[in-house]
PDB file of N, CA and C in Angstrom:
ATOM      1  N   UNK A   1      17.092  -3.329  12.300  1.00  0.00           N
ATOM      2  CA  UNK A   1      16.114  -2.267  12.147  1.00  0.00           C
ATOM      3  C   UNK A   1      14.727  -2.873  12.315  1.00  0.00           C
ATOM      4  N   UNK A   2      13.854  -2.188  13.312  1.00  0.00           N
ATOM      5  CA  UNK A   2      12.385  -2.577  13.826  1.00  0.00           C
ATOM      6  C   UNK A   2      11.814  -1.541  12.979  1.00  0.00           C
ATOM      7  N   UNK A   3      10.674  -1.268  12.292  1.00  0.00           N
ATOM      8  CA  UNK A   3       9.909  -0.706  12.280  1.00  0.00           C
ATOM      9  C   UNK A   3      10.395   0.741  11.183  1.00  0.00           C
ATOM     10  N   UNK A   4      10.797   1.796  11.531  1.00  0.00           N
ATOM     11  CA  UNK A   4      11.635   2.911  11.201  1.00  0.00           C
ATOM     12  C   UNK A   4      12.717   3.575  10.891  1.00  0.00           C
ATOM     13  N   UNK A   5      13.867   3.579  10.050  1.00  0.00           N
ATOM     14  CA  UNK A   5      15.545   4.002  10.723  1.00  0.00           C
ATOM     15  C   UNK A   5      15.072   5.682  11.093  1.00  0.00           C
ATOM     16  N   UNK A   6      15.928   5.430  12.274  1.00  0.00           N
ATOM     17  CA  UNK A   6      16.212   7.152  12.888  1.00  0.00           C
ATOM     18  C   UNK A   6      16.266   7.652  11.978  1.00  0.00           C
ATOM     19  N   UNK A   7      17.769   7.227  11.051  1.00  0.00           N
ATOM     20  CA  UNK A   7      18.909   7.791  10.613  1.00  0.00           C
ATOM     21  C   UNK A   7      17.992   8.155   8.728  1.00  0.00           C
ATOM     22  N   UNK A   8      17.740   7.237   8.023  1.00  0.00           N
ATOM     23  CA  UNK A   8      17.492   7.316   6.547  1.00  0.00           C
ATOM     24  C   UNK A   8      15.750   7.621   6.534  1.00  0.00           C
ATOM     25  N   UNK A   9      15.534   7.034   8.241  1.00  0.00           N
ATOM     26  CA  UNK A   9      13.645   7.502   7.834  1.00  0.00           C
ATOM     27  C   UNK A   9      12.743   6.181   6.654  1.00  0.00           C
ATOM     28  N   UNK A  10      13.690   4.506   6.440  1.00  0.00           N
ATOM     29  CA  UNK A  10      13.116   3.786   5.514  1.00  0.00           C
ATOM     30  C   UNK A  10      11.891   2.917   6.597  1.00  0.00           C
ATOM     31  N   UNK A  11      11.649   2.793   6.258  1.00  0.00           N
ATOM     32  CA  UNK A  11      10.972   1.225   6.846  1.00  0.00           C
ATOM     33  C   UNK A  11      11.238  -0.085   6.437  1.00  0.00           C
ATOM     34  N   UNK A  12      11.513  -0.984   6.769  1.00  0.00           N
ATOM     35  CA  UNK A  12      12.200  -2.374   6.945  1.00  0.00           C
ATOM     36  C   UNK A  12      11.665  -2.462   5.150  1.00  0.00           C
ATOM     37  N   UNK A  13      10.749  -3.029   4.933  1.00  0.00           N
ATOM     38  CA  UNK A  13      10.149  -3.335   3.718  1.00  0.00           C
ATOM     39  C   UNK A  13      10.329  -2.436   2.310  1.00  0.00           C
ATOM     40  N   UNK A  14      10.733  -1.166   2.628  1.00  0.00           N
ATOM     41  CA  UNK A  14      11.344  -0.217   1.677  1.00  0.00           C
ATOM     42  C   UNK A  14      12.874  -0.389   1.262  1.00  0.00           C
ATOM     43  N   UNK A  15      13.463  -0.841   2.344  1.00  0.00           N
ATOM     44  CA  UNK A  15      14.931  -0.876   2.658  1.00  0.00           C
ATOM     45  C   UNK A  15      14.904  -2.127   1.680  1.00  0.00           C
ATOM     46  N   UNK A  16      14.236  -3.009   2.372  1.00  0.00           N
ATOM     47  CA  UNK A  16      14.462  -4.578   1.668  1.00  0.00           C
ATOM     48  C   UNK A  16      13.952  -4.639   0.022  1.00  0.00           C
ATOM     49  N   UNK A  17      13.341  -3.786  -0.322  1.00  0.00           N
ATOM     50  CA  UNK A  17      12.505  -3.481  -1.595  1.00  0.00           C
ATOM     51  C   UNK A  17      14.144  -3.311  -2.413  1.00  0.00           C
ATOM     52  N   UNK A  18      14.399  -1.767  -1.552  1.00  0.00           N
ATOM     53  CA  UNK A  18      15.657  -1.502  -2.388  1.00  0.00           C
ATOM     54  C   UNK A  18      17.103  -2.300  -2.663  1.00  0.00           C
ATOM     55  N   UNK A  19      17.302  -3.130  -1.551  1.00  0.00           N
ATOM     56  CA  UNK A  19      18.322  -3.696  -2.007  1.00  0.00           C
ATOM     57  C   UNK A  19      17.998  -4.831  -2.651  1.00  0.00           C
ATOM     58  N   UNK A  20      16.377  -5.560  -2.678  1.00  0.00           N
ATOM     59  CA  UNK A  20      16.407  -6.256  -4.147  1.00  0.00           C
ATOM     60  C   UNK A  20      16.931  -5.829  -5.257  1.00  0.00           C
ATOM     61  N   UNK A  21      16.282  -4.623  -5.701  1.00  0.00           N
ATOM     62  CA  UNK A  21      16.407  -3.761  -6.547  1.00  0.00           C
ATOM     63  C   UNK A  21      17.786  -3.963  -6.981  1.00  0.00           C
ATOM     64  N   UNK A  22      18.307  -3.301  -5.674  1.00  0.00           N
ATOM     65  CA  UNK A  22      19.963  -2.908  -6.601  1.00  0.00           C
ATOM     66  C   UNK A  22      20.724  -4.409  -6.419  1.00  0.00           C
ATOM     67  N   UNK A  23      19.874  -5.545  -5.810  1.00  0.00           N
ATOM     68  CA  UNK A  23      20.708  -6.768  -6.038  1.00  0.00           C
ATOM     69  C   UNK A  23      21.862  -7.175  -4.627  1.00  0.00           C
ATOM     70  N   UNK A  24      21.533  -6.075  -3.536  1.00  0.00           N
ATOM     71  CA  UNK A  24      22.159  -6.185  -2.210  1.00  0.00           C
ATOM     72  C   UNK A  24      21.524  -6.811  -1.086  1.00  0.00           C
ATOM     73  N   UNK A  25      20.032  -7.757  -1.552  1.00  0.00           N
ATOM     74  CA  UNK A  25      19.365  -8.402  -0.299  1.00  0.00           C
ATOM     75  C   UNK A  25      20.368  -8.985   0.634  1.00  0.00           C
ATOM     76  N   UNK A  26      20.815  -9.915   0.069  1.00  0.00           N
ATOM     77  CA  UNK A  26      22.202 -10.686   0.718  1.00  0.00           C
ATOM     78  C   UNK A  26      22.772 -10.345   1.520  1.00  0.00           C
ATOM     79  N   UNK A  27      23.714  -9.024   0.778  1.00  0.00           N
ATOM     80  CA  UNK A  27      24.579  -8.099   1.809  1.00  0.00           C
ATOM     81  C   UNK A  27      24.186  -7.580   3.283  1.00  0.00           C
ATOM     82  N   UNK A  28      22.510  -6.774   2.514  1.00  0.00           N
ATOM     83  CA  UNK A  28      21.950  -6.528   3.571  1.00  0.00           C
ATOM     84  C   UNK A  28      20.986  -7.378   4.698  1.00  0.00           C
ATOM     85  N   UNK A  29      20.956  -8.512   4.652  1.00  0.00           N
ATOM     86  CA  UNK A  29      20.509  -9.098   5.664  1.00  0.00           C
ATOM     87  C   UNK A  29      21.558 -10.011   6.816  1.00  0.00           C
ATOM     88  N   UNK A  30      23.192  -9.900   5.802  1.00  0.00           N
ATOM     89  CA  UNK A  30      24.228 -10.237   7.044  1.00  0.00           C
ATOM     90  C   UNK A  30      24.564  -9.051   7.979  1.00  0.00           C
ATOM     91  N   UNK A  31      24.396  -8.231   7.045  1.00  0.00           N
ATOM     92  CA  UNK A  31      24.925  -7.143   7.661  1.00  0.00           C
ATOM     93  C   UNK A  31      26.352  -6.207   7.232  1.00  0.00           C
ATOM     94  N   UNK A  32      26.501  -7.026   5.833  1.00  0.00           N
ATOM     95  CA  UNK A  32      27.669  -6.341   5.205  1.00  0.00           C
ATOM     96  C   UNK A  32      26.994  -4.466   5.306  1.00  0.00           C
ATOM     97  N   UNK A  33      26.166  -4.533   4.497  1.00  0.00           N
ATOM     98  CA  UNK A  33      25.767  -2.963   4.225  1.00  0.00           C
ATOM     99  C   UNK A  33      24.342  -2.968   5.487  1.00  0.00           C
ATOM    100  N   UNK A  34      24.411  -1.296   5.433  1.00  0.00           N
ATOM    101  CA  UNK A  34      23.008  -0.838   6.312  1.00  0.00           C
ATOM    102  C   UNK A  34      21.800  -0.298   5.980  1.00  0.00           C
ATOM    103  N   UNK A  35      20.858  -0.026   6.307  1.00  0.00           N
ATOM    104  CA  UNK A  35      19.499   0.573   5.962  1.00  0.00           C
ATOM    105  C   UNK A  35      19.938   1.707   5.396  1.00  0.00           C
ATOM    106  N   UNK A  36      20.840   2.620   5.812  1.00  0.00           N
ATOM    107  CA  UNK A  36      21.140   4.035   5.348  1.00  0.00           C
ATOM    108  C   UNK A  36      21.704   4.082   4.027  1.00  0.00           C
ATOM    109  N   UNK A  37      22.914   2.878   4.348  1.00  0.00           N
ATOM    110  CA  UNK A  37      23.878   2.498   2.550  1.00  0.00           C
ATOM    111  C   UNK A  37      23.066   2.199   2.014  1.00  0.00           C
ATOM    112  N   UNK A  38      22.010   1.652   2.094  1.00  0.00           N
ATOM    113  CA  UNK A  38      21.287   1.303   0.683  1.00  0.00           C
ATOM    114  C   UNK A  38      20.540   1.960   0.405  1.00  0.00           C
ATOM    115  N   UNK A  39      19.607   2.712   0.857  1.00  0.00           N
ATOM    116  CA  UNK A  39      18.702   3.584   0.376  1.00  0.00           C
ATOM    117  C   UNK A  39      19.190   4.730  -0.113  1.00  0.00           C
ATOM    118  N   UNK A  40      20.814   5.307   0.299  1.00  0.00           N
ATOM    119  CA  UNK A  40      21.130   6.109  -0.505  1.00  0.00           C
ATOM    120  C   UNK A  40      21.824   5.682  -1.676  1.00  0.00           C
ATOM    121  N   UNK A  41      22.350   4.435  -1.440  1.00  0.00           N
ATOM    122  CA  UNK A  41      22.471   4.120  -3.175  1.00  0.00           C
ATOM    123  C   UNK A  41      21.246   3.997  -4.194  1.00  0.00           C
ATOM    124  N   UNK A  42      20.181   3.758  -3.646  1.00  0.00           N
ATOM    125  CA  UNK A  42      18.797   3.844  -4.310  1.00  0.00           C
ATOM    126  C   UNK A  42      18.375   4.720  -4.703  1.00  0.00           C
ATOM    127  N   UNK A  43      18.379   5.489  -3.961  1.00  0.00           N
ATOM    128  CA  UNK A  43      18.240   7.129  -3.955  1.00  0.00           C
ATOM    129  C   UNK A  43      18.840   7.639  -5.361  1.00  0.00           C
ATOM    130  N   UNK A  44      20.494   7.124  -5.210  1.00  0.00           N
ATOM    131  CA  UNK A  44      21.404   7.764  -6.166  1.00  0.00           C
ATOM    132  C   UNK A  44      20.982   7.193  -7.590  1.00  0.00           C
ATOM    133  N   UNK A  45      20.627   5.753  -7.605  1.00  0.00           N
ATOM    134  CA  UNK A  45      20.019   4.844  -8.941  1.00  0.00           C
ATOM    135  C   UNK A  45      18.834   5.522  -9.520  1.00  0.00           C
ATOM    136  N   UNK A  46      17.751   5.743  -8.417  1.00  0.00           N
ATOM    137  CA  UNK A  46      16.493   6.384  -9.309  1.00  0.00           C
ATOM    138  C   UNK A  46      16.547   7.532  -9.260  1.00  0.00           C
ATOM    139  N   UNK A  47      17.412   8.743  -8.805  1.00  0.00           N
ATOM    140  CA  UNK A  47      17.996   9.838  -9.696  1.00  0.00           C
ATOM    141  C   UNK A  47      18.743   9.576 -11.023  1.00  0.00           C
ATOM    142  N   UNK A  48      19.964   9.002 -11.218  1.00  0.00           N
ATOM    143  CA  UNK A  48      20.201   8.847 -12.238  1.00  0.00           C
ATOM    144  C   UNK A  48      19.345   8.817 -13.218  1.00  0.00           C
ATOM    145  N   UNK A  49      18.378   7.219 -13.096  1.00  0.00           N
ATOM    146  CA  UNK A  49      17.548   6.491 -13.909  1.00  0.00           C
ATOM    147  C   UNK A  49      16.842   8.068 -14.457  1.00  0.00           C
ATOM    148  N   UNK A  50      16.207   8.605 -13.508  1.00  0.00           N
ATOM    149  CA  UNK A  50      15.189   9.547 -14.258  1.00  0.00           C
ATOM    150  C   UNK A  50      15.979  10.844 -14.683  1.00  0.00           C
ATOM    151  N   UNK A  51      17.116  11.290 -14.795  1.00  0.00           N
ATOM    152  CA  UNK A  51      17.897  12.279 -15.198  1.00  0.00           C
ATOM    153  C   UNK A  51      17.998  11.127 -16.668  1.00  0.00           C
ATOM    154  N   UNK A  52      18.677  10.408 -16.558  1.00  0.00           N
ATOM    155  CA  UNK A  52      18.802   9.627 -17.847  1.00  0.00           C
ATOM    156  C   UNK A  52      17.455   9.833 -19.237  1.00  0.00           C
ATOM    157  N   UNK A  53      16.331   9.382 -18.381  1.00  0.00           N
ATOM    158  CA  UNK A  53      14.925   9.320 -19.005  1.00  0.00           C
ATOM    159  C   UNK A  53      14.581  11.182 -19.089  1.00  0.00           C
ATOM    160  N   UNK A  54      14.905  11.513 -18.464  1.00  0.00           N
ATOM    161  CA  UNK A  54      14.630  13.217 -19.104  1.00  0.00           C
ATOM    162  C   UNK A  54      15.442  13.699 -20.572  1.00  0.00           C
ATOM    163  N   UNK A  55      16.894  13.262 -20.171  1.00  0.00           N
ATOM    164  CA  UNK A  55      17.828  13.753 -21.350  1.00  0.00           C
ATOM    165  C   UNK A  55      16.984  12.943 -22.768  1.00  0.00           C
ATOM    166  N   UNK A  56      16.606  11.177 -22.602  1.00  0.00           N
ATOM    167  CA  UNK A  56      16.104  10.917 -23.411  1.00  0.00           C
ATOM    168  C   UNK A  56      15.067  11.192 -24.287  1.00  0.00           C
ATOM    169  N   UNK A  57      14.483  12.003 -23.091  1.00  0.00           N
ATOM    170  CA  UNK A  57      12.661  12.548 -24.150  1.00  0.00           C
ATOM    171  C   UNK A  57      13.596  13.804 -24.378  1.00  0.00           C
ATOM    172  N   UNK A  58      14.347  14.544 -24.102  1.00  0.00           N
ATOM    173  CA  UNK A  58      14.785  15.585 -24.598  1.00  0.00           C
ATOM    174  C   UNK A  58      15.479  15.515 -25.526  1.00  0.00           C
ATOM    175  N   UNK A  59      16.046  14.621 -25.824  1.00  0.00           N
ATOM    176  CA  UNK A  59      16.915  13.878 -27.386  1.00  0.00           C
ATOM    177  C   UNK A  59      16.093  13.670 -28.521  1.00  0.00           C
ATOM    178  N   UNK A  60      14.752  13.033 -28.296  1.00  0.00           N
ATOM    179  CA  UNK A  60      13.856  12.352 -28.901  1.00  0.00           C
ATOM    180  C   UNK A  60      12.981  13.456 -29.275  1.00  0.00           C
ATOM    181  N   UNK A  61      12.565  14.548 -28.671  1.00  0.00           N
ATOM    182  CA  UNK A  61      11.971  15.656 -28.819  1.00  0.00           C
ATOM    183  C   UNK A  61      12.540  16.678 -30.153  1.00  0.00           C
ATOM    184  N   UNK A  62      14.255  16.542 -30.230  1.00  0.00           N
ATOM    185  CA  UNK A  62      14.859  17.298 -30.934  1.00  0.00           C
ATOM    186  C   UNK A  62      14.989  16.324 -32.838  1.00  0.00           C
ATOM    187  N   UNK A  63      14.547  15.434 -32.588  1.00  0.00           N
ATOM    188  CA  UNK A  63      14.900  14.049 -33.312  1.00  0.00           C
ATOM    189  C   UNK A  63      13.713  14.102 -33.931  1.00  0.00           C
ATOM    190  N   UNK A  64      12.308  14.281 -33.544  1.00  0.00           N
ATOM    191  CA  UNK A  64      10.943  14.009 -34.239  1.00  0.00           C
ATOM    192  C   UNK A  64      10.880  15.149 -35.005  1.00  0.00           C
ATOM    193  N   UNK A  65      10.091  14.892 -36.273  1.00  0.00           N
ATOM    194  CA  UNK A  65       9.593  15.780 -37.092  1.00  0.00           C
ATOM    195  C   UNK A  65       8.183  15.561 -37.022  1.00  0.00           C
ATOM    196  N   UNK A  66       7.050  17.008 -37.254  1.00  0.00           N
ATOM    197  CA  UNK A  66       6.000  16.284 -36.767  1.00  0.00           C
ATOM    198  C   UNK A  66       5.575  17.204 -38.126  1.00  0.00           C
ATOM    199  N   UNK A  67       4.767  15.987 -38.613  1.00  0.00           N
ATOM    200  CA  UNK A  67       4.301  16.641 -39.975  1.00  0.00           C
ATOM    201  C   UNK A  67       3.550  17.765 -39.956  1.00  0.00           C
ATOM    202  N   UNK A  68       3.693  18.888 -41.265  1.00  0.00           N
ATOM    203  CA  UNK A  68       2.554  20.108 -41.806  1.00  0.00           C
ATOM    204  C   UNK A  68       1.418  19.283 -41.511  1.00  0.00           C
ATOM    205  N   UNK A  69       0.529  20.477 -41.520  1.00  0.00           N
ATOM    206  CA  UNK A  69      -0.534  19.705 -41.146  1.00  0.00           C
ATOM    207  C   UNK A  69      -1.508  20.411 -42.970  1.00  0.00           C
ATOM    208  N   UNK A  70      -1.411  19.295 -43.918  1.00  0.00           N
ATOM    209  CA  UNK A  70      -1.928  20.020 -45.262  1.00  0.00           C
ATOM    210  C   UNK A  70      -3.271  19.164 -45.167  1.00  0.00           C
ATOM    211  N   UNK A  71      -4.161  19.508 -46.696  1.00  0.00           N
ATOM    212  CA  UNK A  71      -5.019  18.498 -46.930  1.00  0.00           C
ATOM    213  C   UNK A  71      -4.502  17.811 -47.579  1.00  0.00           C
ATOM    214  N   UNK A  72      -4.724  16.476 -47.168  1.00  0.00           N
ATOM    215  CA  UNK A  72      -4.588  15.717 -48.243  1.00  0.00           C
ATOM    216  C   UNK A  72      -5.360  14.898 -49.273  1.00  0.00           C
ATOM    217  N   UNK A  73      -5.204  14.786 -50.385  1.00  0.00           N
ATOM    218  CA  UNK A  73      -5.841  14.588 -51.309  1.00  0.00           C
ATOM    219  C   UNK A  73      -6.556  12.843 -51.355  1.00  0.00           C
ATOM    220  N   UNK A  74      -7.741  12.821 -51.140  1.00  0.00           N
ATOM    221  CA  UNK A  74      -7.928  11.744 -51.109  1.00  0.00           C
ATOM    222  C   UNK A  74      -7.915  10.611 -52.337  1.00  0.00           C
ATOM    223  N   UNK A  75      -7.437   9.371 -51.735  1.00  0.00           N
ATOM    224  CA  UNK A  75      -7.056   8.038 -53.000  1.00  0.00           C
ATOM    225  C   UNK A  75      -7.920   7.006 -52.321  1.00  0.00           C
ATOM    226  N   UNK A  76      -8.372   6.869 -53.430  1.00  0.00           N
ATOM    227  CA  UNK A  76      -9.336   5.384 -54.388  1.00  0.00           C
ATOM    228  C   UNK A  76      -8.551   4.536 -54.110  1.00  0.00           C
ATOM    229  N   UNK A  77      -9.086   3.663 -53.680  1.00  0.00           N
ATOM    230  CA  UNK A  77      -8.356   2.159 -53.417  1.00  0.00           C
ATOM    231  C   UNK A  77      -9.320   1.238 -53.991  1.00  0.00           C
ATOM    232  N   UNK A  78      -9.127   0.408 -55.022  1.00  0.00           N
ATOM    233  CA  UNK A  78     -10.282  -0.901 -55.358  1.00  0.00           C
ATOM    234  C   UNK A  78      -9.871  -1.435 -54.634  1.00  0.00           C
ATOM    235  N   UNK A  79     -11.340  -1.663 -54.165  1.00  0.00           N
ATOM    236  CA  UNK A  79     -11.573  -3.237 -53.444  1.00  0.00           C
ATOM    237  C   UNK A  79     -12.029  -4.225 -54.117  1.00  0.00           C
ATOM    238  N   UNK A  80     -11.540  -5.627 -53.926  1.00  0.00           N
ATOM    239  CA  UNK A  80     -12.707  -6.623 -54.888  1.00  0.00           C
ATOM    240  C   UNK A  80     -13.631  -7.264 -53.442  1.00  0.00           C
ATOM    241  N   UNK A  81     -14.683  -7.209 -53.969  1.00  0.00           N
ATOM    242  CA  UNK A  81     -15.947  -7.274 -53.018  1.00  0.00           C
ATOM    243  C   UNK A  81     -16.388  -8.681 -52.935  1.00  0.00           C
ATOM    244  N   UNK A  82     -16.426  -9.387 -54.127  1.00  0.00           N
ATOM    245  CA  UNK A  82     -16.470 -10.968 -54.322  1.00  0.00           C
ATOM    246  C   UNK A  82     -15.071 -11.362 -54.245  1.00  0.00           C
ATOM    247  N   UNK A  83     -15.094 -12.986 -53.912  1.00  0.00           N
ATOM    248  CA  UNK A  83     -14.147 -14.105 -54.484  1.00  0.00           C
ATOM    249  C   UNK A  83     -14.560 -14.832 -55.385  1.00  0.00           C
ATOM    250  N   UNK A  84     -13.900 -14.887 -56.545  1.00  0.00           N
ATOM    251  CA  UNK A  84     -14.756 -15.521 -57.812  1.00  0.00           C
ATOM    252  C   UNK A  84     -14.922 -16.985 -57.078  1.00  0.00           C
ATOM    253  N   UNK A  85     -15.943 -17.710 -57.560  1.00  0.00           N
ATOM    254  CA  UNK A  85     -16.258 -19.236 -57.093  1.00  0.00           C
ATOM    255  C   UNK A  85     -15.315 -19.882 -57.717  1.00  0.00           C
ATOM    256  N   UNK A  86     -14.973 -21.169 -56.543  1.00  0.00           N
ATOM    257  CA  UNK A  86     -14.186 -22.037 -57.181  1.00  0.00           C
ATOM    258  C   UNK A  86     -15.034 -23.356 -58.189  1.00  0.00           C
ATOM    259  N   UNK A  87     -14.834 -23.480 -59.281  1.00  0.00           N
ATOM    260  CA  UNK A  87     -15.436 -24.604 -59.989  1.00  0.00           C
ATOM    261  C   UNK A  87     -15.942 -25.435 -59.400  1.00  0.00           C
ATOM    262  N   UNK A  88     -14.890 -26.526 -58.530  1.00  0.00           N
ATOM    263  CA  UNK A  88     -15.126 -27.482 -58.128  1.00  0.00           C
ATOM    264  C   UNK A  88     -15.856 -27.664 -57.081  1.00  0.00           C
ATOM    265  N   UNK A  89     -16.383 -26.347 -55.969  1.00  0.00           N
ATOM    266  CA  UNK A  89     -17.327 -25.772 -54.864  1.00  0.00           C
ATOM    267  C   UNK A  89     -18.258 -25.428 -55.155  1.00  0.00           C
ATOM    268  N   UNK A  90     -19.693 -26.251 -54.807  1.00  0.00           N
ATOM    269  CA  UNK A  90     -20.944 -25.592 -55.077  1.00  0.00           C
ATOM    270  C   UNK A  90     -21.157 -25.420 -53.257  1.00  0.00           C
ATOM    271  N   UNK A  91     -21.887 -24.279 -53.051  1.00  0.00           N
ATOM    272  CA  UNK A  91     -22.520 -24.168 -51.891  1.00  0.00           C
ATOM    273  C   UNK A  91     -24.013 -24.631 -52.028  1.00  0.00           C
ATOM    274  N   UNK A  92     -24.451 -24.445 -50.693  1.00  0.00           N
ATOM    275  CA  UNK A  92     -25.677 -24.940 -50.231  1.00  0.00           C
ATOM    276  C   UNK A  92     -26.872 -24.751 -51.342  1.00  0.00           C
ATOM    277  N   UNK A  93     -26.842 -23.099 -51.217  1.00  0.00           N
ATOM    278  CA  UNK A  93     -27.796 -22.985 -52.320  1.00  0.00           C
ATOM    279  C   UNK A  93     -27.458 -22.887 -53.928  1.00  0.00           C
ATOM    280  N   UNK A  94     -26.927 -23.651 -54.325  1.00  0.00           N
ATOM    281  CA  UNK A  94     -26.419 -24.362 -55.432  1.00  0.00           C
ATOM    282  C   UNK A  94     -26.733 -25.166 -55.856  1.00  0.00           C
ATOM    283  N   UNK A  95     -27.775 -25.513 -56.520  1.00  0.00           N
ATOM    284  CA  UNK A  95     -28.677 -26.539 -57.598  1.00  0.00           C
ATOM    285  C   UNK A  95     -28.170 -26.665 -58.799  1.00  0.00           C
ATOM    286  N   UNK A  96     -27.754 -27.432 -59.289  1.00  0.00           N
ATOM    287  CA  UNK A  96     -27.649 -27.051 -61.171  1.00  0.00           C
ATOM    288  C   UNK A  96     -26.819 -27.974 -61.046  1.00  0.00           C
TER     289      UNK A  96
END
């Protein structure tokens, strides 16, 4: 294949893309499989793949709970703002 297939419509570099992909470079550069076999097995993989990934957000959709939306009551958190000094550490401005 130069340039175009008649037959699947890939271009050399699409073809070769895909049978990385599905792991058929090999095949397809002896000549076991053709430009057409592989792109429709590709074809058939990233249909699956994204029928797969639909059912999943559609699983995941039925699965989430998405909280009331209330007020909520706000909480106090202490902070401690200092670190007590260590005895044995005087800093710079520390005379005595």
């Amino acid at each position: 294949m130069i340039g175009m297939c008649t037959n699947c419509g890939r271009t050399e570099s699409q073809t070769i893309a895909d049978a990385k992909t599905l792991g058929l470079l090999q095949e397809l550069q002896v000549g076991i499989y053709t430009c057409c076999q592989i792109s429709e097995w590709a074809d058939e993989q990233w249909s699956a793949w994204a029928e797969a990934t639909r059912q999943d957000c559609n699983l995941a959709e039925h699965v989430i709970t998405r909280p009331e939306r209330t007020e909520a009551e706000p909480v106090l958190v202490p902070l401690r703002r200092r670190r007590p000094q260590v005895p044995w550490f005087k800093g710079k401005g520390d005379v005595s």
